[in-house]
Protein backbone atom coordinates (compact mmCIF):
# COMPACT_ATOMS: atom_id res chain seq x y z
CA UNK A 1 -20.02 8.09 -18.75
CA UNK A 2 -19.62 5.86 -15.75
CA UNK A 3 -22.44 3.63 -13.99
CA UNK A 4 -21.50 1.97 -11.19
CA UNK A 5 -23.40 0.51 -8.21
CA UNK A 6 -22.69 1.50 -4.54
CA UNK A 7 -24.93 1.75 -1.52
CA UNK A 8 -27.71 -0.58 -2.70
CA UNK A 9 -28.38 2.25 -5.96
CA UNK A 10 -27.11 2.83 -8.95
CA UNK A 11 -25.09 5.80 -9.65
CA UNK A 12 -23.65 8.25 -12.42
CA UNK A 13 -20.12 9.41 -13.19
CA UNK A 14 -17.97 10.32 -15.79
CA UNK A 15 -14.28 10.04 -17.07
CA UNK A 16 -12.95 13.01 -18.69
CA UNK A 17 -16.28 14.64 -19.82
CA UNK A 18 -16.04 18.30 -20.08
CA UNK A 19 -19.51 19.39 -18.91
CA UNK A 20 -18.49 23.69 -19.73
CA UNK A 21 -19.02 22.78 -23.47
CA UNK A 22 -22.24 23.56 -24.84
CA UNK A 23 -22.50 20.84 -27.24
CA UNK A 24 -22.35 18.60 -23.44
CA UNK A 25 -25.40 20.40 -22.44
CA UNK A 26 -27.80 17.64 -23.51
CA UNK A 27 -26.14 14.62 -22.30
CA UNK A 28 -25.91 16.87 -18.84
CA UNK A 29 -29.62 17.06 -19.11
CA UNK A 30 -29.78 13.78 -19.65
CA UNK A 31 -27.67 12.04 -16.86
CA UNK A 32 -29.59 14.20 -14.51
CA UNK A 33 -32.83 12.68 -16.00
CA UNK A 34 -31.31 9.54 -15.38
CA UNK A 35 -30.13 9.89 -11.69
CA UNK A 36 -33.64 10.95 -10.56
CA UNK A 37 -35.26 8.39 -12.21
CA UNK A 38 -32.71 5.79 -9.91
CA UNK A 39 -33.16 8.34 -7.18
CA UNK A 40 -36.63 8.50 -6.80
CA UNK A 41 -37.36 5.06 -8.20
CA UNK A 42 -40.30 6.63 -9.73
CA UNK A 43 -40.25 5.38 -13.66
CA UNK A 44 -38.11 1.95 -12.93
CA UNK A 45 -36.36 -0.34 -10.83
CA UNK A 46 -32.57 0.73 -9.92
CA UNK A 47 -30.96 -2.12 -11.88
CA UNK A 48 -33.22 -1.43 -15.15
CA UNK A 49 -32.41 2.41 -15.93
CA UNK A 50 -32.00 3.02 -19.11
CA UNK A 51 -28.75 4.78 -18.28
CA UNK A 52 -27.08 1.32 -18.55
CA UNK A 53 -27.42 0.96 -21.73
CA UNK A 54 -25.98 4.12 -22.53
CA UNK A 55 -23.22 3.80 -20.38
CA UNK A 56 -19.92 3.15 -21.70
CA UNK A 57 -18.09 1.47 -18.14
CA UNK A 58 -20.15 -0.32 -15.59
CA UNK A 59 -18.93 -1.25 -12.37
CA UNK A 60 -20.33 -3.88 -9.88
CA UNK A 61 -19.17 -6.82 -7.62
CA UNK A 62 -19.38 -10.29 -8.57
CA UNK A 63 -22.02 -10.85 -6.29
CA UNK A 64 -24.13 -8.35 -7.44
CA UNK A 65 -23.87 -9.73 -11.00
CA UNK A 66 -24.79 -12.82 -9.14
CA UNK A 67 -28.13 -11.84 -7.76
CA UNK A 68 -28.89 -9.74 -9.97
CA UNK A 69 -28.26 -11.44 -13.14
CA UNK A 70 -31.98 -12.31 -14.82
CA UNK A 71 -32.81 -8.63 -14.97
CA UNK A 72 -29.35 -7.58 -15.75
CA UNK A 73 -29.33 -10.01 -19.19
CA UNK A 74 -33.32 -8.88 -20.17
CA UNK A 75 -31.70 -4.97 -20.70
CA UNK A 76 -29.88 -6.30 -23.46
CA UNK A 77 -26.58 -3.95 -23.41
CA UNK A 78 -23.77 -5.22 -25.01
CA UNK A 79 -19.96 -5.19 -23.71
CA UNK A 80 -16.54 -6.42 -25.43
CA UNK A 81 -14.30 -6.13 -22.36
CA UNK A 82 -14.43 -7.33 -18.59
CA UNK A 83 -11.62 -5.96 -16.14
CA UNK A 84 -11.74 -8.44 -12.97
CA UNK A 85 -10.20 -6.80 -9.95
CA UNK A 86 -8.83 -8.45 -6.89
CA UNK A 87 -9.54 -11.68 -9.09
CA UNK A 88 -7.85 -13.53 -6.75
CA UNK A 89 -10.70 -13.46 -4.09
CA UNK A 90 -13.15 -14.36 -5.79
CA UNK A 91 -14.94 -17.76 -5.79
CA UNK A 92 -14.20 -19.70 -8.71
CA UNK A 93 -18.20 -20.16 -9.82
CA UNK A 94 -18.40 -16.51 -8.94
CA UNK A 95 -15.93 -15.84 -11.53
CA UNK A 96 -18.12 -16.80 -14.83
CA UNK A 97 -21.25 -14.89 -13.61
CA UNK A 98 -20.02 -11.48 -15.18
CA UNK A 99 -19.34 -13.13 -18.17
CA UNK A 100 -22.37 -14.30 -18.98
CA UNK A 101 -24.73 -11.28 -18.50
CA UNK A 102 -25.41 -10.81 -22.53
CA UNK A 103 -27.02 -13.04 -24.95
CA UNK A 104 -25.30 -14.64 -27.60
CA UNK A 105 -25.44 -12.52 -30.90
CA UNK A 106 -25.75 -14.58 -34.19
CA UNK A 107 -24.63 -17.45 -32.54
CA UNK A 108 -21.51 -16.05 -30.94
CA UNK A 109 -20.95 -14.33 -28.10
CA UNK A 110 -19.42 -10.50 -28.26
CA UNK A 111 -17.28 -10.69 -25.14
CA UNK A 112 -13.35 -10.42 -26.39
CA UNK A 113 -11.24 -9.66 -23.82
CA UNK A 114 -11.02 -11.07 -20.08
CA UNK A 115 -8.21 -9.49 -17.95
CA UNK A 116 -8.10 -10.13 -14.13
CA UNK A 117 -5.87 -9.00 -11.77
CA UNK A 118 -5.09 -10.35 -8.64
CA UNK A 119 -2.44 -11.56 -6.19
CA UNK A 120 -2.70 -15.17 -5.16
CA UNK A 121 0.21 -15.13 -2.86
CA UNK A 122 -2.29 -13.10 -0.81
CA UNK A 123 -5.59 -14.56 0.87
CA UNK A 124 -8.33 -16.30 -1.38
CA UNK A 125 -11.85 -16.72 -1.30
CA UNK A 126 -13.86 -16.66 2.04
CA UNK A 127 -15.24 -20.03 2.72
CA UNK A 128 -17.32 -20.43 6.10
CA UNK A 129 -17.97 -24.50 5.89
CA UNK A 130 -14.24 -26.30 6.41
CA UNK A 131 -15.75 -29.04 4.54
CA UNK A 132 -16.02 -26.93 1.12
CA UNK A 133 -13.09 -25.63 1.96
CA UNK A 134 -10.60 -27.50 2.17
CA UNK A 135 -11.59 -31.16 1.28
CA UNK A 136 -13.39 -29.90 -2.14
CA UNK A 137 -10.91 -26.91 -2.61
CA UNK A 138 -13.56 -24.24 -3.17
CA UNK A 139 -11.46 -21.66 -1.51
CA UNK A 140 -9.41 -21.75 -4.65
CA UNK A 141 -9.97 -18.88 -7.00
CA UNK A 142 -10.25 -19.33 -10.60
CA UNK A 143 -7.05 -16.98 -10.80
CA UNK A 144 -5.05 -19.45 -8.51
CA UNK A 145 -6.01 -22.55 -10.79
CA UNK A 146 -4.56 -20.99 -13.93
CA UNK A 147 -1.50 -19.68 -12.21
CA UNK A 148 -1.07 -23.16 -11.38
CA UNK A 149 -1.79 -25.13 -14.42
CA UNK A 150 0.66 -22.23 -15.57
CA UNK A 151 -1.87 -20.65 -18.02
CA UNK A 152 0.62 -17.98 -19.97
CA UNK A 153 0.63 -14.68 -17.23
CA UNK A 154 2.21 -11.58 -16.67
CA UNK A 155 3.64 -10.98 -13.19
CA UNK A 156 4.82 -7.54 -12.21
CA UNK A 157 7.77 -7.15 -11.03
CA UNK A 158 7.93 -3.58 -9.70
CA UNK A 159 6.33 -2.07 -6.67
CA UNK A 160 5.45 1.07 -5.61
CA UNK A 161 3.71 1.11 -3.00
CA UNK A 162 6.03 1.16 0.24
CA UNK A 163 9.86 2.05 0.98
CA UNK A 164 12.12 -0.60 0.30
CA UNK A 165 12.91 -0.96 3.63
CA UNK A 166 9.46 -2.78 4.53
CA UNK A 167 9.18 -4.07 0.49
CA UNK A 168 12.05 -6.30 1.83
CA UNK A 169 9.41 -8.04 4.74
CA UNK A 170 7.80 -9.87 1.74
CA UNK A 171 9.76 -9.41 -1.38
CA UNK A 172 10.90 -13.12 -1.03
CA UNK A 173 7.43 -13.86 -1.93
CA UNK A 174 7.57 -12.47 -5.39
CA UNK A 175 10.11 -13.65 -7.98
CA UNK A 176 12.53 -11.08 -8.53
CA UNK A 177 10.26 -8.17 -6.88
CA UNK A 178 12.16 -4.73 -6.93
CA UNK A 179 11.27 -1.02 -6.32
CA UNK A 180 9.92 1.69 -9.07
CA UNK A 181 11.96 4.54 -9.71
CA UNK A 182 10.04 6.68 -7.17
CA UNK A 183 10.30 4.74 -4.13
CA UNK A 184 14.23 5.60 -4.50
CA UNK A 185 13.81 8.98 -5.15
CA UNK A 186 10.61 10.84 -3.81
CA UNK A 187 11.28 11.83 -0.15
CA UNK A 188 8.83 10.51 2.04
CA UNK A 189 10.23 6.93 1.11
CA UNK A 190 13.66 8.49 2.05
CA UNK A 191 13.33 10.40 5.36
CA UNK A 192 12.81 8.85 8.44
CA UNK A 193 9.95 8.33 10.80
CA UNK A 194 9.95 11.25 13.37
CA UNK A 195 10.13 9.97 16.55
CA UNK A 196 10.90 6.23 15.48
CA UNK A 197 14.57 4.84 15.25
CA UNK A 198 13.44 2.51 12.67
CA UNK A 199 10.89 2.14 10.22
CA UNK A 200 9.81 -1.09 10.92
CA UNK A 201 9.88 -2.75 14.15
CA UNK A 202 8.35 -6.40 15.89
CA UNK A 203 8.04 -5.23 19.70
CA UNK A 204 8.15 -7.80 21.97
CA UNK A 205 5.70 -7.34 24.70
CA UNK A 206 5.39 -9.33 27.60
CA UNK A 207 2.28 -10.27 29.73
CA UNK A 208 0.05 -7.66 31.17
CA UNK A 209 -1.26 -8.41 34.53
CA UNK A 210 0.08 -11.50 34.10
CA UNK A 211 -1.73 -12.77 31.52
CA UNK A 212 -1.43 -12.69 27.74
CA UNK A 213 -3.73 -14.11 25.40
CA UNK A 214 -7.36 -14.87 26.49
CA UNK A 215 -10.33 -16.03 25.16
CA UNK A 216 -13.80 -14.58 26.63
CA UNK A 217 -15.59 -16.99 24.37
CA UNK A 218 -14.45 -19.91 21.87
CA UNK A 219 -12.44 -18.80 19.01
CA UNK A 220 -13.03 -15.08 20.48
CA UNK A 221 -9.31 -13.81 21.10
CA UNK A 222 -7.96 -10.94 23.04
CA UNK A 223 -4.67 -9.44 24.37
CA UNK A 224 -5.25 -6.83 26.69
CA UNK A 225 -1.83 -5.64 27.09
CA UNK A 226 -1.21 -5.60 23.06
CA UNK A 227 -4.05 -3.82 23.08
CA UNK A 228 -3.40 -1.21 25.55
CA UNK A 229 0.47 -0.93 23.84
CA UNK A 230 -1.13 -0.32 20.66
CA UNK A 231 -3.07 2.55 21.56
CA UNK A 232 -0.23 4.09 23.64
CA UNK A 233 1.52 4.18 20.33
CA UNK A 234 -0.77 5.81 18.01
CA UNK A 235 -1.38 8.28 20.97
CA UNK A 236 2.25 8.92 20.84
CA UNK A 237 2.28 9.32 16.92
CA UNK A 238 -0.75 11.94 17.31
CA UNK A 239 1.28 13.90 19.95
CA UNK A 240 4.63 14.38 17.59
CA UNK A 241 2.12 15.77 14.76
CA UNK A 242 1.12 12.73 12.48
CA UNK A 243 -2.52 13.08 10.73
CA UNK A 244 -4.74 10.63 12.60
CA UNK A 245 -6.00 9.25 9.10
CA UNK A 246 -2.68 8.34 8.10
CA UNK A 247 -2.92 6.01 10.98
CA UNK A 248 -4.46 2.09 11.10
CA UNK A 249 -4.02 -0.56 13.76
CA UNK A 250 -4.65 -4.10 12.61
CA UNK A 251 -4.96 -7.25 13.81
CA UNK A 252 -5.72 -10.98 13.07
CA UNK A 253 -8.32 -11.19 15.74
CA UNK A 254 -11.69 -9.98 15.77
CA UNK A 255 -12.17 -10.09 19.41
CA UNK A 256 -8.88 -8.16 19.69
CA UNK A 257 -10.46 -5.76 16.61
CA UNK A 258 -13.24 -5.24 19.13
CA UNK A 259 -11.00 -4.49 22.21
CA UNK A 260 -8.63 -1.94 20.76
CA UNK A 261 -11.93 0.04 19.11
CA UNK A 262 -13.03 -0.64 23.19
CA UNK A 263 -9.89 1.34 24.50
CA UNK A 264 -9.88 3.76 21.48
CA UNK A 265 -13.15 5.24 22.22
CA UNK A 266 -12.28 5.56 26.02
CA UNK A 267 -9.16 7.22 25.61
CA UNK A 268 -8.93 8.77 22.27
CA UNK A 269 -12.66 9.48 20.58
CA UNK A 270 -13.92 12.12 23.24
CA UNK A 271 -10.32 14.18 22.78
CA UNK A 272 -9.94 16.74 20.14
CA UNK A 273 -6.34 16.93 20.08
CA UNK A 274 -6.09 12.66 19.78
CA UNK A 275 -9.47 11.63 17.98
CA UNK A 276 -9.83 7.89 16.53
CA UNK A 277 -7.21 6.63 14.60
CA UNK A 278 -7.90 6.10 10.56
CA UNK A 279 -9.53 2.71 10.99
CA UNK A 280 -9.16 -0.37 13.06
CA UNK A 281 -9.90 -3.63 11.70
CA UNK A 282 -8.63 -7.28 10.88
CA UNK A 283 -6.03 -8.45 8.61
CA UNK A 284 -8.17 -10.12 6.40
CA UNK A 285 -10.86 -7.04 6.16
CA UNK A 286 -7.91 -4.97 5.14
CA UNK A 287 -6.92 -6.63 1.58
CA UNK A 288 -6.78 -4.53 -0.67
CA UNK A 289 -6.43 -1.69 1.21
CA UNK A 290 -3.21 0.16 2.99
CA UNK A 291 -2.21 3.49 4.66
CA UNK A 292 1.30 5.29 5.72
CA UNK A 293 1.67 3.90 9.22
CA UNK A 294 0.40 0.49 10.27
CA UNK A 295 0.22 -0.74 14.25
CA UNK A 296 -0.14 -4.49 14.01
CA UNK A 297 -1.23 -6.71 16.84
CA UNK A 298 -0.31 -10.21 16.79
CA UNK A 299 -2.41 -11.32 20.00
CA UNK A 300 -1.65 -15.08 20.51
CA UNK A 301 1.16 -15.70 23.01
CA UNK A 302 0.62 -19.79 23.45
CA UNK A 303 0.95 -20.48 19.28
CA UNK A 304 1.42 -19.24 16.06
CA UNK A 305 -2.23 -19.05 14.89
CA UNK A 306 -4.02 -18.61 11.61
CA UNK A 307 -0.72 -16.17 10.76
CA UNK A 308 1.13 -19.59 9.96
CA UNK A 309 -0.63 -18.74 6.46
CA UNK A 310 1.95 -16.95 4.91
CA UNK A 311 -0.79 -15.64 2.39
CA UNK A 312 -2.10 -13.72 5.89
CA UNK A 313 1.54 -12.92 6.40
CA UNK A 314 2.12 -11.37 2.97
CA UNK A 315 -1.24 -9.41 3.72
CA UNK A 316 -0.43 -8.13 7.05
CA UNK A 317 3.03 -6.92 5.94
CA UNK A 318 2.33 -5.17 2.98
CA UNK A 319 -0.69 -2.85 4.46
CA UNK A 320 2.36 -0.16 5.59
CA UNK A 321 3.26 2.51 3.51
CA UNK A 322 6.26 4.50 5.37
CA UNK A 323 5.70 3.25 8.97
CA UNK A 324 5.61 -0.69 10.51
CA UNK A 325 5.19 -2.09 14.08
CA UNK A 326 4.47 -5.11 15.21
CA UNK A 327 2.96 -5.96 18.56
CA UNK A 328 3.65 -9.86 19.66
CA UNK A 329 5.03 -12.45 21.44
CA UNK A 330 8.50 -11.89 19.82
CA UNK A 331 9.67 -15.72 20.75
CA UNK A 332 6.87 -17.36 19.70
CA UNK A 333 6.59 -16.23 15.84
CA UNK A 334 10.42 -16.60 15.90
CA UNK A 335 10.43 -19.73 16.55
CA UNK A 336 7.72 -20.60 13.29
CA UNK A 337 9.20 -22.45 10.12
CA UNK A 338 6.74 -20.73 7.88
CA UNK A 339 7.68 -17.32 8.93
CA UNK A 340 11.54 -17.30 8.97
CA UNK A 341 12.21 -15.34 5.93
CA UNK A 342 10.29 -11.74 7.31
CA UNK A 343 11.33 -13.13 11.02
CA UNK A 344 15.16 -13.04 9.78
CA UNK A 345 14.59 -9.76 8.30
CA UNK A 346 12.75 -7.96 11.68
CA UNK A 347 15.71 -9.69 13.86
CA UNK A 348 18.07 -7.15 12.65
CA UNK A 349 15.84 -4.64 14.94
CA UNK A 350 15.89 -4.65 18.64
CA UNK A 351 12.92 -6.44 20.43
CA UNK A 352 12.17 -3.48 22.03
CA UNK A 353 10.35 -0.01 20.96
CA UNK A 354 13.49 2.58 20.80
CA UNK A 355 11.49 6.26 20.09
CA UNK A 356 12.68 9.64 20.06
CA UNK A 357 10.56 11.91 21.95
CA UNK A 358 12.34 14.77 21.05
CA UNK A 359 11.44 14.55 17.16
CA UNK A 360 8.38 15.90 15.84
CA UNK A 361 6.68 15.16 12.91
CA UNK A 362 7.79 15.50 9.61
CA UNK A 363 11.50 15.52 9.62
CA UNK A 364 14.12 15.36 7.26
CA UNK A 365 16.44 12.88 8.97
CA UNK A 366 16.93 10.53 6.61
CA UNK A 367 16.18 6.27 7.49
CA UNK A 368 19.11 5.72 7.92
CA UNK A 369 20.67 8.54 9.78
CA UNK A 370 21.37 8.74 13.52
CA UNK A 371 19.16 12.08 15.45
CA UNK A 372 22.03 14.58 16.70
CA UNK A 373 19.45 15.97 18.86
CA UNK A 374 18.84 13.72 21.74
CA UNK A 375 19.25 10.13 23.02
CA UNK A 376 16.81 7.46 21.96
CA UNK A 377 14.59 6.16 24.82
CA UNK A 378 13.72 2.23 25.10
CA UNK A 379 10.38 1.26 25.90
CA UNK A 380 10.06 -1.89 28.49
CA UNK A 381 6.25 -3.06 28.13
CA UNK A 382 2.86 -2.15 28.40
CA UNK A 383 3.17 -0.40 32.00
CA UNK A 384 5.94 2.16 31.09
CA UNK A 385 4.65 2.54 27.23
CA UNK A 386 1.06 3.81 28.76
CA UNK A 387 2.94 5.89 31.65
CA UNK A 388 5.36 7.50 29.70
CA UNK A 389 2.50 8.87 26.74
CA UNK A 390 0.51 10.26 30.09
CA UNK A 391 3.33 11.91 31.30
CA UNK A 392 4.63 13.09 27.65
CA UNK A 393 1.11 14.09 26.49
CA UNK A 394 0.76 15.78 29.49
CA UNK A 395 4.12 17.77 29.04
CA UNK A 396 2.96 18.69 25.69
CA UNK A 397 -0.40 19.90 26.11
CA UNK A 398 -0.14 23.30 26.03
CA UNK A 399 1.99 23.35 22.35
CA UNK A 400 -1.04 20.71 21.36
CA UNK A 401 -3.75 23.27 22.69
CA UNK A 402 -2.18 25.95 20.45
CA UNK A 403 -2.26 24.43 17.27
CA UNK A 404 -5.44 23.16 17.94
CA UNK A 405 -6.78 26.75 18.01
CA UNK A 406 -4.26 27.70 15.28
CA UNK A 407 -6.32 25.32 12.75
CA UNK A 408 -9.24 25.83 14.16
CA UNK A 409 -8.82 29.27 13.57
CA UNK A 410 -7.84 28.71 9.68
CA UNK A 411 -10.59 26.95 9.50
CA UNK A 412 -13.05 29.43 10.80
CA UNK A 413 -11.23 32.01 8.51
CA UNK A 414 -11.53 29.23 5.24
CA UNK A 415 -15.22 28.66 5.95
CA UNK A 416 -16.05 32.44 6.05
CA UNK A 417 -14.44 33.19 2.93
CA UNK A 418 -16.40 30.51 0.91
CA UNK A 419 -19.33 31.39 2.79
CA UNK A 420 -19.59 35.08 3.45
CA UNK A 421 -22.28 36.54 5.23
CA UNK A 422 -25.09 37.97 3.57
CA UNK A 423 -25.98 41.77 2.80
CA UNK A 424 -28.37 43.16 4.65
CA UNK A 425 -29.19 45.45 2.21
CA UNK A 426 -30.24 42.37 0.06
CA UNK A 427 -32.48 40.43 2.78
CA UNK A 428 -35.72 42.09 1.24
CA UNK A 429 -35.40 40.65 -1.85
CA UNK A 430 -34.31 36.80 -0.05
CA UNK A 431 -37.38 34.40 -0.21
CA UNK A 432 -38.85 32.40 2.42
CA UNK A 433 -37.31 29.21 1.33
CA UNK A 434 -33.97 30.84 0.74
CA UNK A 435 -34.11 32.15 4.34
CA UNK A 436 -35.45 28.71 5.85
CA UNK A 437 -32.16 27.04 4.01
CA UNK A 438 -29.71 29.93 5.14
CA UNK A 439 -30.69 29.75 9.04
CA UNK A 440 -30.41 26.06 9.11
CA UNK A 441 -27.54 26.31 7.60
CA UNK A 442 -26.51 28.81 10.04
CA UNK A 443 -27.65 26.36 12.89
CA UNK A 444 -25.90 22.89 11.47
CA UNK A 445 -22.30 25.33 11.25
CA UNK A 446 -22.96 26.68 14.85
CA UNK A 447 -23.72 23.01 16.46
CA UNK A 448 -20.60 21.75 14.61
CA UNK A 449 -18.58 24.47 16.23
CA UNK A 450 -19.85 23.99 19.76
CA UNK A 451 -18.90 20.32 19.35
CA UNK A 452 -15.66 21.03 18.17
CA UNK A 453 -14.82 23.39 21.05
CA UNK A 454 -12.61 21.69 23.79
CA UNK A 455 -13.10 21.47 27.30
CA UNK A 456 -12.10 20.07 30.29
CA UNK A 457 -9.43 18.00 27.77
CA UNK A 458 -6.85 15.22 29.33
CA UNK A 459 -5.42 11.87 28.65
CA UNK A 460 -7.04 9.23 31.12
CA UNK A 461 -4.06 7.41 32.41
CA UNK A 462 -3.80 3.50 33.47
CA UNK A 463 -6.79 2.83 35.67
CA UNK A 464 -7.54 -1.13 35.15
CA UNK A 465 -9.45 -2.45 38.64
CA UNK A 466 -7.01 -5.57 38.06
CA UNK A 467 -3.39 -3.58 37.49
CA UNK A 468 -0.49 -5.06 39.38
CA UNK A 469 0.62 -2.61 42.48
CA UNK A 470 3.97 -2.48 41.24
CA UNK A 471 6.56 0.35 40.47
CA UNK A 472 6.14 1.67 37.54
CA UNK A 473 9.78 2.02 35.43
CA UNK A 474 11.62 5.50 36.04
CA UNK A 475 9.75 8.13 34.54
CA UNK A 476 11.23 9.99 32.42
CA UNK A 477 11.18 13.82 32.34
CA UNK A 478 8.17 15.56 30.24
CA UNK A 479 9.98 16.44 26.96
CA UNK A 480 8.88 19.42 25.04
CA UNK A 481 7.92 19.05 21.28
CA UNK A 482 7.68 21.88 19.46
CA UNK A 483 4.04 21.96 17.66
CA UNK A 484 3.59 19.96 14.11
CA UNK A 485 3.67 21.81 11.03
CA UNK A 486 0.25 20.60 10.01
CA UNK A 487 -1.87 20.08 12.79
């Protein structure tokens, strides 16, 4: 049995319980006992059920252990072990709380066995005041200070994560870092990115409107044109068939954060056949997290910025699974000491985006291999990246319409066979409540399917008040895609 805390509650789980036994039937009973006593909050307070006492793994932040911490030590359960996750983040007096949530028994205390795990070449402890922070050190984790009085640790040496194309941005980092067996072997480390030349690219882009970084408000940055560019690209992506979840743009901005969520909502949330991408946030939200494709925006074009951390570096690099493309001032993050090794490394790429429009997602080129089917196609900047995904989403829409109603159809097929419609014959012996529940049932399914229906769908091209009158680059002719696999 698991207890864990989430959503300002406690709640139950389990690890390899087999709840069809019959001799499981009681501690069933039980656990559901349990969860509507937290539930309801009828017999006690969330953070004194009885079900902690009882259970065998409890999981909670530091914080939480924090503020919570009286009424946690007056239930009296006992624990040997403590597994510390992303220990490397944490405050330092943070660190000791969740070891000191039991009472000493006979004079010694029952804890045995600390293990935390962490990563300290990657960002440490938020501290707001600069004072604390860096003149008294406080953003140093407990983790970091052993590492560096060289406390006796184990550091892994393997990684599995990412193909060992993009492992080799930050493997410099680690001391003799390397790839598990199945980054080698499995294929979706192996074949290529369909419609991308290379798997990992820093694309230089040059002002928009002529202007590059601003700054609406102190410390508030933005890049319009990264922005805009990023967008374009995971509007490409979605056209050539990849899963919108599979998608994240970052950046190490929160006023940029807020302007690409801005542009996402205009031009992708209202289409079906785009939608939002799998989340859009900052570098430093995103620890500890990752996904297949990352689109990262640099934003400043005057300096290097808080990226001159090479902890913030290490982050932003190692979010990508299979796919990796910078957005920045290519000259400027060149030219910074602290970033040379991964600068040396994305040099070998040209500064500018080089797609193939004529490959749709998945394929089984591999990396490495050169497409026999068409001519790559260079992207200049902003203006032609955001003309050419008009033109080539508009070129595609009818394939995109089909397989749109293709899965919408398998879904409407899936959803019938798990619920089938009732017998008439049966409806006199249906209650009232049972009736109540099926119709709004019925009503919730038939709302989700009118939103879901498409209409009146397009791509809003460029339409900024403040856009240059200039020629836009050749256009190049719509090229047909045929439909993804897995829509």
């Amino acid at each position: 049995m698991v207890l864990w805390w989430a959503g300002g509650r406690w709640e139950v789980g389990s690890l390899g319980c087999f709840w069809g036994r019959k001799r499981d039937e009681r501690v069933v009973k039980w656990m559901g006992e349990q969860w509507n006593v937290v539930r309801n909050k009828r017999k006690c307070d969330k953070s004194g059920c009885e079900g902690i006492k009882e259970a065998k793994i409890i999981a909670m932040t530091c914080t939480h252990a924090a503020l919570r911490r009286n009424e946690l030590v007056k239930l009296g359960f006992r624990y040997d072990n403590i597994v510390m996750e992303e220990a490397a983040q944490i405050l330092e007096v943070e660190t000791f709380i969740p070891l000191l949530l039991q009472n000493p028994q006979d004079g010694h205390n029952r804890l045995k066995r600390w293990i935390m795990i962490g990563d300290h070449h990657q960002l440490p402890p938020v501290v707001q005041n600069q004072a604390f922070q860096k003149y008294s050190n406080m953003e140093q984790s407990l983790f970091a200070r052993l590492v560096r009085l060289s406390v006796p640790n184990v550091e892994l040496d393997r990684q599995g994560r990412a193909r060992a194309q993009i492992a080799e941005l930050y493997q410099w980092r680690y001391k003799g870092l390397g790839n598990l067996p199945h980054v080698d072997g499995l294929p979706q480390f192996q074949n290529a990115n369909a419609g991308f030349a290379f798997p990992f690219q820093l694309i230089d882009v040059p002002d928009f409107n002529g202007q590059g970084e601003t700054q609406p408000s102190p410390h508030f940055y933005q890049n319009l044109g990264e922005a805009e560019y990023a967008v374009a690209l995971y509007t490409y992506m979605r056209i050539l068939g990849y899963p919108a979840e599979k998608i994240s743009i970052l950046t190490t901005y929160n006023g940029q954060a807020q302007l690409i969520r801005d542009v996402c909502q205009r031009r992708c949330e209202t289409n079906p056949l785009i939608g939002m991408p799998g989340k859009v946030s900052t570098v430093d939200k995103y620890q500890g997290q990752q996904n297949d494709y990352i689109i990262l925006s640099l934003v400043k074009t005057r300096n290097i910025g808080h990226i001159r951390d090479v902890r913030r570096l290490v982050v932003a690099l190692s979010r990508a699974r299979l796919g990796l493309y910078v957005l920045g001032r290519a000259k400027v993050f060149m030219d910074c000491l602290e970033l040379t090794p991964a600068m040396r490394i994305f040099a070998k790429s040209p500064r500018k985006l080089i797609i193939l429009p004529f490959e749709a997602h998945p394929t089984q080129r591999k990396w490495n291999e050169r497409s026999q089917d068409g001519e790559p196609m260079e992207i200049e900047d902003t203006l032609h990246m955001t003309h050419f995904v008009h033109e080539f989403y508009m070129g595609n829409l009818p394939a995109m319409k089909e397989a749109y109603d293709q899965a919408m159809s398998e879904y409407m097929e899936s959803q019938r066979i798990l619920n089938p419609p009732i017998d008439e014959s049966q409806m006199d012996v249906e209650t009232e409540e049972e009736k109540k529940r099926r119709e709004a049932m019925e009503r919730k399914k038939k709302q989700e399917m009118d939103d879901k229906k498409e209409a009146d769908i397009h791509f809003e091209d460029m339409d900024h008040e403040m856009q240059e009158q200039e020629a836009a680059p050749a256009q190049q002719p719509p090229v047909q895609v045929p439909p993804p696999t897995n829509p």
